[in-house]
C-alpha atoms as a PDB file:
ATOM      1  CA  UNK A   1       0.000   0.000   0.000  1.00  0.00           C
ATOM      2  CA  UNK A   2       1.539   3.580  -1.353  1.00  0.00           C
ATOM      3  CA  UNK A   3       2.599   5.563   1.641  1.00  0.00           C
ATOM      4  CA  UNK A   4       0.513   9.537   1.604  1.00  0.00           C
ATOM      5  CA  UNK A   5       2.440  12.502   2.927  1.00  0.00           C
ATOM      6  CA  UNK A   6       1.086  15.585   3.270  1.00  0.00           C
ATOM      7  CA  UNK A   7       1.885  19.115   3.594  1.00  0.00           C
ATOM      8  CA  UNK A   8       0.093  22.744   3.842  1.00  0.00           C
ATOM      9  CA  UNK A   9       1.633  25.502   1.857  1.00  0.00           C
ATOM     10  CA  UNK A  10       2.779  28.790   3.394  1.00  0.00           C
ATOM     11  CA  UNK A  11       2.168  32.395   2.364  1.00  0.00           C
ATOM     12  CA  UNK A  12       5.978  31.943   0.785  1.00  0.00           C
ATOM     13  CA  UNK A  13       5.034  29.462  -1.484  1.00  0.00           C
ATOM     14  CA  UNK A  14       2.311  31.556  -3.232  1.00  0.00           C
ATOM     15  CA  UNK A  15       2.558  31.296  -7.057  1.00  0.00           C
ATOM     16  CA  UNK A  16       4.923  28.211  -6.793  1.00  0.00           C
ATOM     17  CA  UNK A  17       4.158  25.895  -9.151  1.00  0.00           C
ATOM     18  CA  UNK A  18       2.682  22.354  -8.095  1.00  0.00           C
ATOM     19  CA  UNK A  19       5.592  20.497  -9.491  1.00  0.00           C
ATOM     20  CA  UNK A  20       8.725  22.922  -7.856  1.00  0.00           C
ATOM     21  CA  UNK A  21       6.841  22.936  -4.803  1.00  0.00           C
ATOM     22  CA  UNK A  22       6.471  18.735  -4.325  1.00  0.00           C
ATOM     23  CA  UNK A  23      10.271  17.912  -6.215  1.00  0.00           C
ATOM     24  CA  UNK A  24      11.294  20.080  -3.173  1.00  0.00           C
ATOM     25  CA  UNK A  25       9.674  18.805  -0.391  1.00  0.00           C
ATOM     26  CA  UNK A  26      10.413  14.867  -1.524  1.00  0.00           C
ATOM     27  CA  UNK A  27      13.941  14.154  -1.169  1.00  0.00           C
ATOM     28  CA  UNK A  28      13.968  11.467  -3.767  1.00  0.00           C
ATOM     29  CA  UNK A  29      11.608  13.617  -6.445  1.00  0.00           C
ATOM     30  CA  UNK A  30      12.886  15.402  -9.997  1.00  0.00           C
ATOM     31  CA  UNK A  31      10.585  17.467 -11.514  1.00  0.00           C
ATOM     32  CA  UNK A  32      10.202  15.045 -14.134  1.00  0.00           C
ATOM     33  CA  UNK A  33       9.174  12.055 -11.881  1.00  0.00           C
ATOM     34  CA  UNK A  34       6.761  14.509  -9.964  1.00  0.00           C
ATOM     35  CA  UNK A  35       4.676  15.031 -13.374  1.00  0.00           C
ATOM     36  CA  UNK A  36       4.998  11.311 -13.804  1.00  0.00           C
ATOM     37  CA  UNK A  37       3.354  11.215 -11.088  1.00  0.00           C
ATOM     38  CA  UNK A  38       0.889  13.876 -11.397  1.00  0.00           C
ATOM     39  CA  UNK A  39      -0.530  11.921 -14.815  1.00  0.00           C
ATOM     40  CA  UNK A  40      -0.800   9.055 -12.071  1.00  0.00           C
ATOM     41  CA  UNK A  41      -2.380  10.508  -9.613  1.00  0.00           C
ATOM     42  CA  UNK A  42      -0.232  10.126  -7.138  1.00  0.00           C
ATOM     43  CA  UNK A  43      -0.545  13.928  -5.961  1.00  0.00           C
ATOM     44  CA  UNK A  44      -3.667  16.195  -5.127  1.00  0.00           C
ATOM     45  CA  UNK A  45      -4.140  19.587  -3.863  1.00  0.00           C
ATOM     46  CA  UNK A  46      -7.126  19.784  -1.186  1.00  0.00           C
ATOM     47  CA  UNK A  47      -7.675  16.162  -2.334  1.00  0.00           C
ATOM     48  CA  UNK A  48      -8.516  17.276  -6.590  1.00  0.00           C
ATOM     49  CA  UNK A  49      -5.832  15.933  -9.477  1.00  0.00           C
ATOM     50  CA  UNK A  50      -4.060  19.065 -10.733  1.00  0.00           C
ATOM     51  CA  UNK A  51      -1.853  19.456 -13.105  1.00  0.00           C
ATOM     52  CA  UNK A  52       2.026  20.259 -12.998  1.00  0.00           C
ATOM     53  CA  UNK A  53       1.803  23.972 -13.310  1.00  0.00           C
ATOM     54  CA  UNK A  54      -0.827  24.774 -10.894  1.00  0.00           C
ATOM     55  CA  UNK A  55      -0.013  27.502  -9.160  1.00  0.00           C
ATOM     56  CA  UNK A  56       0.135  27.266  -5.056  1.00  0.00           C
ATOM     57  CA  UNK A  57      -1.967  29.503  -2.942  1.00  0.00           C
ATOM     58  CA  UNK A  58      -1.681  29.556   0.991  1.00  0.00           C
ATOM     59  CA  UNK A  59      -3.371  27.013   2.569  1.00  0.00           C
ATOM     60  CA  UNK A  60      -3.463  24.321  -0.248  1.00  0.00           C
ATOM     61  CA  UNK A  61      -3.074  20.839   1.167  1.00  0.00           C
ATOM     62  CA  UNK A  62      -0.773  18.755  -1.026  1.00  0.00           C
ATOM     63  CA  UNK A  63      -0.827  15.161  -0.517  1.00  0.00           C
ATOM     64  CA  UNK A  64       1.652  12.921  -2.668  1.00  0.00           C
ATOM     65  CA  UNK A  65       2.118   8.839  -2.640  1.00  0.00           C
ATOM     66  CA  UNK A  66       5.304   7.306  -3.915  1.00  0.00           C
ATOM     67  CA  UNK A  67       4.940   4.279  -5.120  1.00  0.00           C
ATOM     68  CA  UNK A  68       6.958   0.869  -4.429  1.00  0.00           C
ATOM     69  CA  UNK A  69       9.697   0.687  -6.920  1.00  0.00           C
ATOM     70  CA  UNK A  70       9.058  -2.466  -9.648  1.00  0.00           C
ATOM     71  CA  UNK A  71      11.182  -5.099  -8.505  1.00  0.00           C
ATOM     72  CA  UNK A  72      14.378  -6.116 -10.514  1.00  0.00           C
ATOM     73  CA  UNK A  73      16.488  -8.897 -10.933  1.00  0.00           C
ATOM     74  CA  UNK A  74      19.409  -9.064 -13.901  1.00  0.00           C
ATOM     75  CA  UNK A  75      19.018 -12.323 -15.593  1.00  0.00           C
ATOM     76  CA  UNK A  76      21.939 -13.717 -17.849  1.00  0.00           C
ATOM     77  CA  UNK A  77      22.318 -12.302 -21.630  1.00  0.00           C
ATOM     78  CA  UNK A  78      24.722 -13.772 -24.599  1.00  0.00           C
ATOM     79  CA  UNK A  79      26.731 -10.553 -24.740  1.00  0.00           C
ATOM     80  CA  UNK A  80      30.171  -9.830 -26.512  1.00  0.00           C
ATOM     81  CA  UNK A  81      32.433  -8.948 -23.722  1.00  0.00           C
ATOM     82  CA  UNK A  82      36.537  -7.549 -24.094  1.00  0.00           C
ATOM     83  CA  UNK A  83      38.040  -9.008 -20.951  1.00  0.00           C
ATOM     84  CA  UNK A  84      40.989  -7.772 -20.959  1.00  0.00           C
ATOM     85  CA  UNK A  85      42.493  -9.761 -17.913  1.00  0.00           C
ATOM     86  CA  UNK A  86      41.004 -12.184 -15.565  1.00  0.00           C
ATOM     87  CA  UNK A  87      41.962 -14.736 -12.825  1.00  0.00           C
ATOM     88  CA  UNK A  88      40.046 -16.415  -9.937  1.00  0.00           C
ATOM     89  CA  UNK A  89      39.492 -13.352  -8.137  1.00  0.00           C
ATOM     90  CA  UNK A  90      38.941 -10.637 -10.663  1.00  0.00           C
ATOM     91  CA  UNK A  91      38.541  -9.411 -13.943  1.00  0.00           C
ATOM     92  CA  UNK A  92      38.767  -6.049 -16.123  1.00  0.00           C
ATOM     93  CA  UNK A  93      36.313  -5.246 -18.911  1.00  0.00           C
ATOM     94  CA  UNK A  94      36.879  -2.978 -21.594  1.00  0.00           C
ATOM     95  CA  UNK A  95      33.527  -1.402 -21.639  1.00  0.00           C
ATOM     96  CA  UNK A  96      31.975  -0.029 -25.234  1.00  0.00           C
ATOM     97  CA  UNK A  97      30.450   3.579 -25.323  1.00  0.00           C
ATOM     98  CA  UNK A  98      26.136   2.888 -25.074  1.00  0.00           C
ATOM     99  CA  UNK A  99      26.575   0.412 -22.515  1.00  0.00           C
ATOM    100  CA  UNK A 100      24.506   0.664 -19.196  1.00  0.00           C
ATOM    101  CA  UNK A 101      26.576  -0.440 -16.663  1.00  0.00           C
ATOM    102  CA  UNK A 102      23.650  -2.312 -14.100  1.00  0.00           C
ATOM    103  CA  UNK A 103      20.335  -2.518 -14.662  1.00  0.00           C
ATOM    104  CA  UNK A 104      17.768   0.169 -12.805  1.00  0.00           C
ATOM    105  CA  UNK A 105      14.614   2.022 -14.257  1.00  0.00           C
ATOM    106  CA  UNK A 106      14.606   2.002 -17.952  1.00  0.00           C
ATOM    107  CA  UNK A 107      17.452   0.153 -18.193  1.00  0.00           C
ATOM    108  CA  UNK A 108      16.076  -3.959 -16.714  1.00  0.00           C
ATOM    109  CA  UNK A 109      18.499  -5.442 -19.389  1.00  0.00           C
ATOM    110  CA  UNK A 110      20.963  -5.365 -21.804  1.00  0.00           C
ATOM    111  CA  UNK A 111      23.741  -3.894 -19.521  1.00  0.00           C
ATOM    112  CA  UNK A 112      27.102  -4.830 -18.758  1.00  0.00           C
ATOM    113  CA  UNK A 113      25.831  -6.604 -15.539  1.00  0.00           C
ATOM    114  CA  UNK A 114      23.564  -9.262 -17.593  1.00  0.00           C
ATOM    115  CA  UNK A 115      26.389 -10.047 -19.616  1.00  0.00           C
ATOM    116  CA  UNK A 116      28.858 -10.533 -17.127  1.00  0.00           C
ATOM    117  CA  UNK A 117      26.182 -12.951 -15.256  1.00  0.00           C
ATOM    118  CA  UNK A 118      26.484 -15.181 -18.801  1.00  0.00           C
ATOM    119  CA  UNK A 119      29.993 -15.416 -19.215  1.00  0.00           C
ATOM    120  CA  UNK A 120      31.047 -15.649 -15.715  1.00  0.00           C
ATOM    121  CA  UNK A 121      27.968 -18.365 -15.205  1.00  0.00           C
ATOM    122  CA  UNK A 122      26.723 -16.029 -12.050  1.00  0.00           C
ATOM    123  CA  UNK A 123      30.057 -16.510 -10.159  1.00  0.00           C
ATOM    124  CA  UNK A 124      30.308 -12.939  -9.065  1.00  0.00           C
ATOM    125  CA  UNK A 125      30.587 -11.017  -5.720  1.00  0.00           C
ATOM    126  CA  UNK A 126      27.335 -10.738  -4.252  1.00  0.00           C
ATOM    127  CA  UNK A 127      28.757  -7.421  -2.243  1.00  0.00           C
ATOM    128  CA  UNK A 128      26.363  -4.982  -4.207  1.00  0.00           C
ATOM    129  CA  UNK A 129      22.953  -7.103  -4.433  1.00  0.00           C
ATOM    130  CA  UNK A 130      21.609  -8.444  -6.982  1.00  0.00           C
ATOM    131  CA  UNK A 131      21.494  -5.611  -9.399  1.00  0.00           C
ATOM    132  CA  UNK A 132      25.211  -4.736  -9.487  1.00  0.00           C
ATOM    133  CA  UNK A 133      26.785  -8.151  -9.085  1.00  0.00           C
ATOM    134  CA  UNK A 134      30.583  -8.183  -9.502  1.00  0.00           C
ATOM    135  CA  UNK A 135      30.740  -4.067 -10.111  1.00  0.00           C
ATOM    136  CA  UNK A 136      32.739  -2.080  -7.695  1.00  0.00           C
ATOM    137  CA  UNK A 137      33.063   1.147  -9.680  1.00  0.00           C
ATOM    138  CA  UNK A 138      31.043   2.103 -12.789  1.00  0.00           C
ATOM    139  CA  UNK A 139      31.411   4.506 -15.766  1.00  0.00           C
ATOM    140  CA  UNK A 140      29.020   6.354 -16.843  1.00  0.00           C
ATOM    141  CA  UNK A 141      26.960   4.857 -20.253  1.00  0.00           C
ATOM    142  CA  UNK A 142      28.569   6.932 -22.662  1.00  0.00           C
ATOM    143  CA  UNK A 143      31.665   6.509 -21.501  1.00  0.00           C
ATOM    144  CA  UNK A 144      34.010   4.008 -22.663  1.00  0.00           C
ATOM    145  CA  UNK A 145      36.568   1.738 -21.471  1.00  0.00           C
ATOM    146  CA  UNK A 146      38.196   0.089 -18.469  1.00  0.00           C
ATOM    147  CA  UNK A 147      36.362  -1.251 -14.949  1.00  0.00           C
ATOM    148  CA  UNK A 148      37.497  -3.951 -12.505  1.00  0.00           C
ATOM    149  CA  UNK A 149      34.595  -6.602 -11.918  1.00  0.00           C
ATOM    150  CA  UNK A 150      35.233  -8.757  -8.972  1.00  0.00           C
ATOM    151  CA  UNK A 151      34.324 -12.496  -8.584  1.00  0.00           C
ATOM    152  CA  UNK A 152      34.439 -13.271  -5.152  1.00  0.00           C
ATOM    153  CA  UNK A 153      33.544 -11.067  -2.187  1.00  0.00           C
ATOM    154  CA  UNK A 154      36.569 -11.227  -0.709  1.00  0.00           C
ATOM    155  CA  UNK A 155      38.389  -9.564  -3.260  1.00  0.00           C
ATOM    156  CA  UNK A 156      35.815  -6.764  -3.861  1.00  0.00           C
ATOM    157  CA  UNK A 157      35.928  -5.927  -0.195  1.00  0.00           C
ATOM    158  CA  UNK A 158      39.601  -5.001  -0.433  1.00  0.00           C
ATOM    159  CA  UNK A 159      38.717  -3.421  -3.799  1.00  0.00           C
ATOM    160  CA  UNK A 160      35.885  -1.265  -2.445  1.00  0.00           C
ATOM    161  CA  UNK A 161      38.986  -0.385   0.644  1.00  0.00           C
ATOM    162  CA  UNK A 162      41.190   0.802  -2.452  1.00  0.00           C
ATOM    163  CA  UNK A 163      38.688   2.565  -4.382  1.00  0.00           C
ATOM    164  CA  UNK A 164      37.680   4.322  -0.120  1.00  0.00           C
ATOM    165  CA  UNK A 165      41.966   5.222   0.205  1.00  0.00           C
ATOM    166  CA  UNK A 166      41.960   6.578  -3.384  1.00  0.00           C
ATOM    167  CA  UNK A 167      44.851   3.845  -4.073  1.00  0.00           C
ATOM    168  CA  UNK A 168      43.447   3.090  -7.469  1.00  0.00           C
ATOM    169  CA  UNK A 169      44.911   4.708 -10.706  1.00  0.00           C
ATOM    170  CA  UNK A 170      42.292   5.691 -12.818  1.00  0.00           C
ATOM    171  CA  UNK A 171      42.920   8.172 -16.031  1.00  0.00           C
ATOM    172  CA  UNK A 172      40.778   9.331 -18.804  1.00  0.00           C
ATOM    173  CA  UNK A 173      40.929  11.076 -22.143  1.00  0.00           C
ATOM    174  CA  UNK A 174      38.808  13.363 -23.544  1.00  0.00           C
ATOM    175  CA  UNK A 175      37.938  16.058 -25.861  1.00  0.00           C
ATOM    176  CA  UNK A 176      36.735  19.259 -23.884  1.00  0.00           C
ATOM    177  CA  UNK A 177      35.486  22.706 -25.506  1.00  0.00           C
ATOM    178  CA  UNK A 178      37.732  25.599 -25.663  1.00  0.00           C
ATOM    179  CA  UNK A 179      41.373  26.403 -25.129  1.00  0.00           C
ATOM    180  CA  UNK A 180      43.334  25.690 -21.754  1.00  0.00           C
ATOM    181  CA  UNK A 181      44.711  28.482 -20.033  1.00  0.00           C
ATOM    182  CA  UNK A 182      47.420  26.322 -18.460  1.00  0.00           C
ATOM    183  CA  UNK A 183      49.184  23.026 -19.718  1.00  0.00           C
ATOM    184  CA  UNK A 184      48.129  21.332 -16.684  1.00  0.00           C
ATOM    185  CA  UNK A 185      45.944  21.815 -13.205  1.00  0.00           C
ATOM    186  CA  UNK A 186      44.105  20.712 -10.196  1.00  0.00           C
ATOM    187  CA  UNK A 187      40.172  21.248 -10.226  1.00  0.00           C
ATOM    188  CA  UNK A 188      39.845  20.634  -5.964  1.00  0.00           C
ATOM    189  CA  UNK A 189      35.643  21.121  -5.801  1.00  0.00           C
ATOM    190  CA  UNK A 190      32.877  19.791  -3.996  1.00  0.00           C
ATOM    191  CA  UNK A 191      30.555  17.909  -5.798  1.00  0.00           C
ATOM    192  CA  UNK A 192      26.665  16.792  -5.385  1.00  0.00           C
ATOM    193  CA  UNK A 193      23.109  17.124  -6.116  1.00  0.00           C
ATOM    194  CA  UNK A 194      22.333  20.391  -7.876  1.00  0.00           C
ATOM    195  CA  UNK A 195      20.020  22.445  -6.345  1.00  0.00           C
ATOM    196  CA  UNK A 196      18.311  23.590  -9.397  1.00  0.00           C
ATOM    197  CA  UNK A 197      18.305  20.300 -11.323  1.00  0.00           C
ATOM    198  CA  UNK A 198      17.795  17.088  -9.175  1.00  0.00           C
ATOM    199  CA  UNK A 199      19.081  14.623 -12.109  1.00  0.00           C
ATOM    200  CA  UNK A 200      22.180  16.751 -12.604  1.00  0.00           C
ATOM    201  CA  UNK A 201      25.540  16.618 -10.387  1.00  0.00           C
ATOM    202  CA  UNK A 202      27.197  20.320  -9.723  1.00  0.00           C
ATOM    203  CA  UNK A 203      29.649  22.055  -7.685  1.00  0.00           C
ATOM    204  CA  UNK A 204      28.146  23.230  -4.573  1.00  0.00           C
ATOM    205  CA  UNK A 205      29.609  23.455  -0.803  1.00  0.00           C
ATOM    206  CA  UNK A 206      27.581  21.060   0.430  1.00  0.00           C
ATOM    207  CA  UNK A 207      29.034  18.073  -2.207  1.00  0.00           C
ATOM    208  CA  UNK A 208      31.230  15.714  -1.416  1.00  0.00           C
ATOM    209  CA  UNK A 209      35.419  16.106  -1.522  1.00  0.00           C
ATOM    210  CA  UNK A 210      36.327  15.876  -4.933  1.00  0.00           C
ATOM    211  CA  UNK A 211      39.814  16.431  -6.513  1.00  0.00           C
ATOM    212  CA  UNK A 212      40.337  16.175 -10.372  1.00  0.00           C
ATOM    213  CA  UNK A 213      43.813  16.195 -11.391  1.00  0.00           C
ATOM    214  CA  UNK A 214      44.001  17.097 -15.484  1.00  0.00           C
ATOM    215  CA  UNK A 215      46.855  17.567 -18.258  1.00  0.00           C
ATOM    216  CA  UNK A 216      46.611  19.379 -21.703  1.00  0.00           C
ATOM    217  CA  UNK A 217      47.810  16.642 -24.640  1.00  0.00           C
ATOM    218  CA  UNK A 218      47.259  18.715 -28.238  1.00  0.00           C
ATOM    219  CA  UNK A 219      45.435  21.852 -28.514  1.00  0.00           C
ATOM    220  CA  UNK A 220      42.894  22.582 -31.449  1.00  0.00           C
ATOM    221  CA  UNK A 221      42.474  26.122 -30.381  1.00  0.00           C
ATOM    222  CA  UNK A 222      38.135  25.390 -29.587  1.00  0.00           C
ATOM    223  CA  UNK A 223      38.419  22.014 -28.594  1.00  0.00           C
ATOM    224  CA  UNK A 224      41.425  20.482 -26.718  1.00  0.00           C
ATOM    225  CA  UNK A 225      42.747  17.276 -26.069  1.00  0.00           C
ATOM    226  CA  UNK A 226      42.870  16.545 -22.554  1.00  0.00           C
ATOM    227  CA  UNK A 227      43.759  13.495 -19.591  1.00  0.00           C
ATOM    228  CA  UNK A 228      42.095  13.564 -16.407  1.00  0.00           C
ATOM    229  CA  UNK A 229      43.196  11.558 -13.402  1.00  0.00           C
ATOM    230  CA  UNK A 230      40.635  11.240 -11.013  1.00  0.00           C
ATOM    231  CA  UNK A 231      41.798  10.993  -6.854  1.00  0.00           C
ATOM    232  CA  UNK A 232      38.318  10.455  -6.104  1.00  0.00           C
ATOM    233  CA  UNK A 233      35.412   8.840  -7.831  1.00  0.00           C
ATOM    234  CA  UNK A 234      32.002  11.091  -7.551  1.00  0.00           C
ATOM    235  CA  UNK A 235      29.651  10.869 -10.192  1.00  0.00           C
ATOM    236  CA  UNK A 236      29.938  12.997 -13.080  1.00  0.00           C
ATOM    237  CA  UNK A 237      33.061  13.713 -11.478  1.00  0.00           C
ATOM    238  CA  UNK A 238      35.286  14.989 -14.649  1.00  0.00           C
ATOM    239  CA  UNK A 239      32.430  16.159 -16.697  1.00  0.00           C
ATOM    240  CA  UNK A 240      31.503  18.297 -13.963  1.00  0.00           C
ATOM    241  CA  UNK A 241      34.552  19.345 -13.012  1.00  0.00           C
ATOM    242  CA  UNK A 242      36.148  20.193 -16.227  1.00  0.00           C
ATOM    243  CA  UNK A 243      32.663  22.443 -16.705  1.00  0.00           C
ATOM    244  CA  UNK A 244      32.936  24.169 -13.462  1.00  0.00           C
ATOM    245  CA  UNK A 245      35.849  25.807 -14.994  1.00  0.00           C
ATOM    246  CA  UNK A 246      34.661  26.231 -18.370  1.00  0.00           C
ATOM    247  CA  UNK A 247      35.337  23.525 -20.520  1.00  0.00           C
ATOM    248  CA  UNK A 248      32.606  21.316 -20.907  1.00  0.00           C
ATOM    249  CA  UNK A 249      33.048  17.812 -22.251  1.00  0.00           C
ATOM    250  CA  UNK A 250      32.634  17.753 -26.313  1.00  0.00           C
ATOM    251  CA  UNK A 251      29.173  15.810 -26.566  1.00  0.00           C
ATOM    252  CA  UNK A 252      28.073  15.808 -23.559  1.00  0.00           C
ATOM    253  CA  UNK A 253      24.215  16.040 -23.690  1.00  0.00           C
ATOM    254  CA  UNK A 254      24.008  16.659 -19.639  1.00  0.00           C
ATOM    255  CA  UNK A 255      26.310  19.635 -19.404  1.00  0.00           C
ATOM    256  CA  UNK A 256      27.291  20.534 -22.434  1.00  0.00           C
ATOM    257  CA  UNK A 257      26.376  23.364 -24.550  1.00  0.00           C
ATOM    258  CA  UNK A 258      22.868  23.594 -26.209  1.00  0.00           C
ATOM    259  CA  UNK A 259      24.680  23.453 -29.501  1.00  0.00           C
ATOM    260  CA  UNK A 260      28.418  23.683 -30.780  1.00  0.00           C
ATOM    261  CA  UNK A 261      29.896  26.632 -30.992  1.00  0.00           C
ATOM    262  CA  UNK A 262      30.952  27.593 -34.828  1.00  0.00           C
ATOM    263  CA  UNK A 263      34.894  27.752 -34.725  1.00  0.00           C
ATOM    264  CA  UNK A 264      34.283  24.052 -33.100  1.00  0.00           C
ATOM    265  CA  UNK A 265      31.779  23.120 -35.529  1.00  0.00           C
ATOM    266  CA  UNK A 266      34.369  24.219 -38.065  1.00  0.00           C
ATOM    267  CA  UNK A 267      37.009  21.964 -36.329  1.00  0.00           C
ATOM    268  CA  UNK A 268      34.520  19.127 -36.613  1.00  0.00           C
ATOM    269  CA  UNK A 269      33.788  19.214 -40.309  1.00  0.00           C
ATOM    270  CA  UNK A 270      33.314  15.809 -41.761  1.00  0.00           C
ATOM    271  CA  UNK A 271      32.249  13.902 -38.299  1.00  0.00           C
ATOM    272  CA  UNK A 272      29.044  12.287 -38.241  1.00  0.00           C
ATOM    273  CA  UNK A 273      26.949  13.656 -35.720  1.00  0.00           C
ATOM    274  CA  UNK A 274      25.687   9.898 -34.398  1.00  0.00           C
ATOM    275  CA  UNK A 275      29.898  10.362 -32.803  1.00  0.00           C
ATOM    276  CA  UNK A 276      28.957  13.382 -31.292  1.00  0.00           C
ATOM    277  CA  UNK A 277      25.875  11.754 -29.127  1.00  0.00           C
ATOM    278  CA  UNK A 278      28.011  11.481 -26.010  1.00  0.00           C
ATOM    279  CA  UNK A 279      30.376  12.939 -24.143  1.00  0.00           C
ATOM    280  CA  UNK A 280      33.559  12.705 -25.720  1.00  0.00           C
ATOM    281  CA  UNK A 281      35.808  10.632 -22.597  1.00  0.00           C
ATOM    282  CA  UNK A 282      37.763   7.143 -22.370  1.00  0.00           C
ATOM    283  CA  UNK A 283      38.419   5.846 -19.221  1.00  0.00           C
ATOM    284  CA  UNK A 284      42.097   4.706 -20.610  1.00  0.00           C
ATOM    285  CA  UNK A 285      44.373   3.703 -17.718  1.00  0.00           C
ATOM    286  CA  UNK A 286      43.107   1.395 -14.903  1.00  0.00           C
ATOM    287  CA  UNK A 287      46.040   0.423 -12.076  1.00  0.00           C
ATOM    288  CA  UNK A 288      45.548  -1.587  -8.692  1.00  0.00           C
ATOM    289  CA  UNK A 289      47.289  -3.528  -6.158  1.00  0.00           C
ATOM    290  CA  UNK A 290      45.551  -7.019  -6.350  1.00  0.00           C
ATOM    291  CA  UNK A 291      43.520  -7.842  -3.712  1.00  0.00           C
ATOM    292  CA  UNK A 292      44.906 -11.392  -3.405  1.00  0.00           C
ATOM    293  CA  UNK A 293      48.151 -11.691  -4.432  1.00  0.00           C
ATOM    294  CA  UNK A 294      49.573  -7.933  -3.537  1.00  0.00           C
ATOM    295  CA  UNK A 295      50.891  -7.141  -6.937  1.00  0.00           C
ATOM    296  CA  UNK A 296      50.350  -4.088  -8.683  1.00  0.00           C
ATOM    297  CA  UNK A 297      48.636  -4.170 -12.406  1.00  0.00           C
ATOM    298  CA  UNK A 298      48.332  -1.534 -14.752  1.00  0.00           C
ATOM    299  CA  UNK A 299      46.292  -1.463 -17.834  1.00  0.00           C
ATOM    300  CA  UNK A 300      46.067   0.982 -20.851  1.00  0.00           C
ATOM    301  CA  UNK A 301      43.076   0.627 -23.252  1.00  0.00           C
ATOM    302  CA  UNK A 302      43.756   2.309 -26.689  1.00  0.00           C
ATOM    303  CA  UNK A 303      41.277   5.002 -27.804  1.00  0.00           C
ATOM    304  CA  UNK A 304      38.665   3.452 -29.086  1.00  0.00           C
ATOM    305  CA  UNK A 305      37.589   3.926 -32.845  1.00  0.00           C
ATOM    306  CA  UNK A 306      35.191   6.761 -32.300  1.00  0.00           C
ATOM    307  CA  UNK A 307      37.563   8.861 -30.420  1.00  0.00           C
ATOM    308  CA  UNK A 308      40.170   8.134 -33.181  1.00  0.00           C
ATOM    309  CA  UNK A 309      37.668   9.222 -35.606  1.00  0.00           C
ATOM    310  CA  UNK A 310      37.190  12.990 -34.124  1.00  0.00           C
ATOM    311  CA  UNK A 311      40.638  12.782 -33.268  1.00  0.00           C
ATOM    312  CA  UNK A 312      41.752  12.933 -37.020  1.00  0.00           C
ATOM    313  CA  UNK A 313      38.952  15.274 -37.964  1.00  0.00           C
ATOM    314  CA  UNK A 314      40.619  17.660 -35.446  1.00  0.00           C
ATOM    315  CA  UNK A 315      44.092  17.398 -36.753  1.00  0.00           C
ATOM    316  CA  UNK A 316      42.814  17.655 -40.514  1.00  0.00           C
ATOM    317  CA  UNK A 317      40.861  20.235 -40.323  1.00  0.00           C
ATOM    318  CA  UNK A 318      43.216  22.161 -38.148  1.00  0.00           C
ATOM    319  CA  UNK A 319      45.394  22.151 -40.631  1.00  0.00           C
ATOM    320  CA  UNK A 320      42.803  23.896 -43.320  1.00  0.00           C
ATOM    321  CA  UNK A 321      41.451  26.963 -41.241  1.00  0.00           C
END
């Protein structure tokens, strides 16, 4: 049975709309899920349906339900997997760009997760539940390249301590609008929810510790070439961070600009657009101390054909402006 909650507007929510006013008093709400469940019926005003951009007026009781999440389970899929290294304890996946990582809302299969469960025949850590079997870390679905996938809990409990101690190397290329002032940098910036978009990650003082470390590799005067090392792992982290200080990700459909810029667009002559549906970033270098045997393993990923592909669009057409 849904669960009601209740609340009774204030002379200083007058004229707020019905959807800003719920998405901020539930927690776990984004605008978009509080029209969801508007159509639904999950929320009235002095017990009537309204709709989304109803306007609040002192006094107005607003009840709203959330209901109990559809329950999942990842089931086994054929997939083609790169493993690029595995033993008893572990393994590291190259991951392709478009691949979901676990399965939630939206997303009950086809991910990474069901096609681990096939080729390693379920034997996975259980650590994270049944929805994220195996996965310590993840990277993000348009986002390409290496992740550690344990296979037995013991090694993904000293993984997770790795991961918590910042002990694990993890770099990333990408293409980010704009020119770098300086050859290299530290972005050292809170991240966490943002306040004015719930689905959205942003710098804000009440985030968590975050510390991006990055390094200019060839400049193309609008876009640049660029590695990021990450000393933590937040979400978003490098997309966010490399925007926070004005160089948004090349793709990025989250915080990137509305459209590309024309000196870029210029740059970018002869790139199919279907390349551009992303953000632009490669998580490259992955390097650990196994959990087992104590012996440190590095692993570098070439770019993948995509990135290649803008890559030498850049350099050409460089060349002809």
């Amino acid at each position: 049975m849904d669960q009601w909650e209740e609340a009774v507007a204030g002379e200083e929510q007058r004229g707020q709309r019905l959807d800003q006013y719920v998405s901020a008093l539930c927690e776990d709400c984004s605008r978009s899920r509080v029209q969801i469940l508007l159509e639904k019926g999950h929320i009235t005003v002095n017990s009537q349906p309204e709709k989304a951009n109803y306007r609040i007026r002192p006094g107005d009781v607003v009840r709203w339900s959330i209901p109990e999440p559809e329950m999942l389970s990842a089931e086994p899929e054929p997939m083609d997997l790169e493993i690029v290294y595995e033993d008893e304890s572990l393994a590291v996946v190259n991951k392709p760009r478009g691949l979901v990582v676990h399965p939630a809302a939206g997303h009950a299969s086809g991910t990474l997760v069901n096609g681990l469960m096939y080729h390693f025949q379920g034997n996975l850590s259980a650590i994270n539940g049944v929805l994220r079997p195996g996965i310590v870390h993840r990277i993000d679905k348009d986002t390409s390249g290496l992740l550690v996938v344990c296979k037995t809990d013991r090694a993904h409990q000293k993984m997770s301590e790795l991961l918590a101690e910042h002990a694990i190397t993890r770099r990333y290329h990408a293409i980010a609008y704009f020119n770098f002032r300086d050859d290299e940098g530290t972005i050292s910036a809170p991240i966490g929810r943002s306040g004015h978009d719930r689905k959205k990650m942003a710098v804000t003082p009440k985030g968590r510790h975050a510390v991006t470390h990055y390094q200019v590799l060839e400049r193309f005067g609008e876009l640049t070439y660029v590695q990021a090392e990450l000393e933590t792992g937040r979400t978003h982290q490098i997309r966010v961070h490399l925007k926070s200080i004005g160089h948004p990700l090349l793709g990025d459909p989250v915080y990137g600009p509305a459209s590309i810029p024309p000196q870029a667009a210029r740059l970018l002559r002869g790139v199919s657009s279907e390349l551009l549906e992303g953000q632009i970033l490669h998580a490259k270098v992955l390097g650990f101390v196994h959990p087992i045997t104590g012996q440190y393993m590095e692993f570098d990923q070439g770019l993948p054909s995509y990135f290649l592909e803008i890559l030498d669009a850049l350099r050409k057409n460089k060349g002809n402006l």
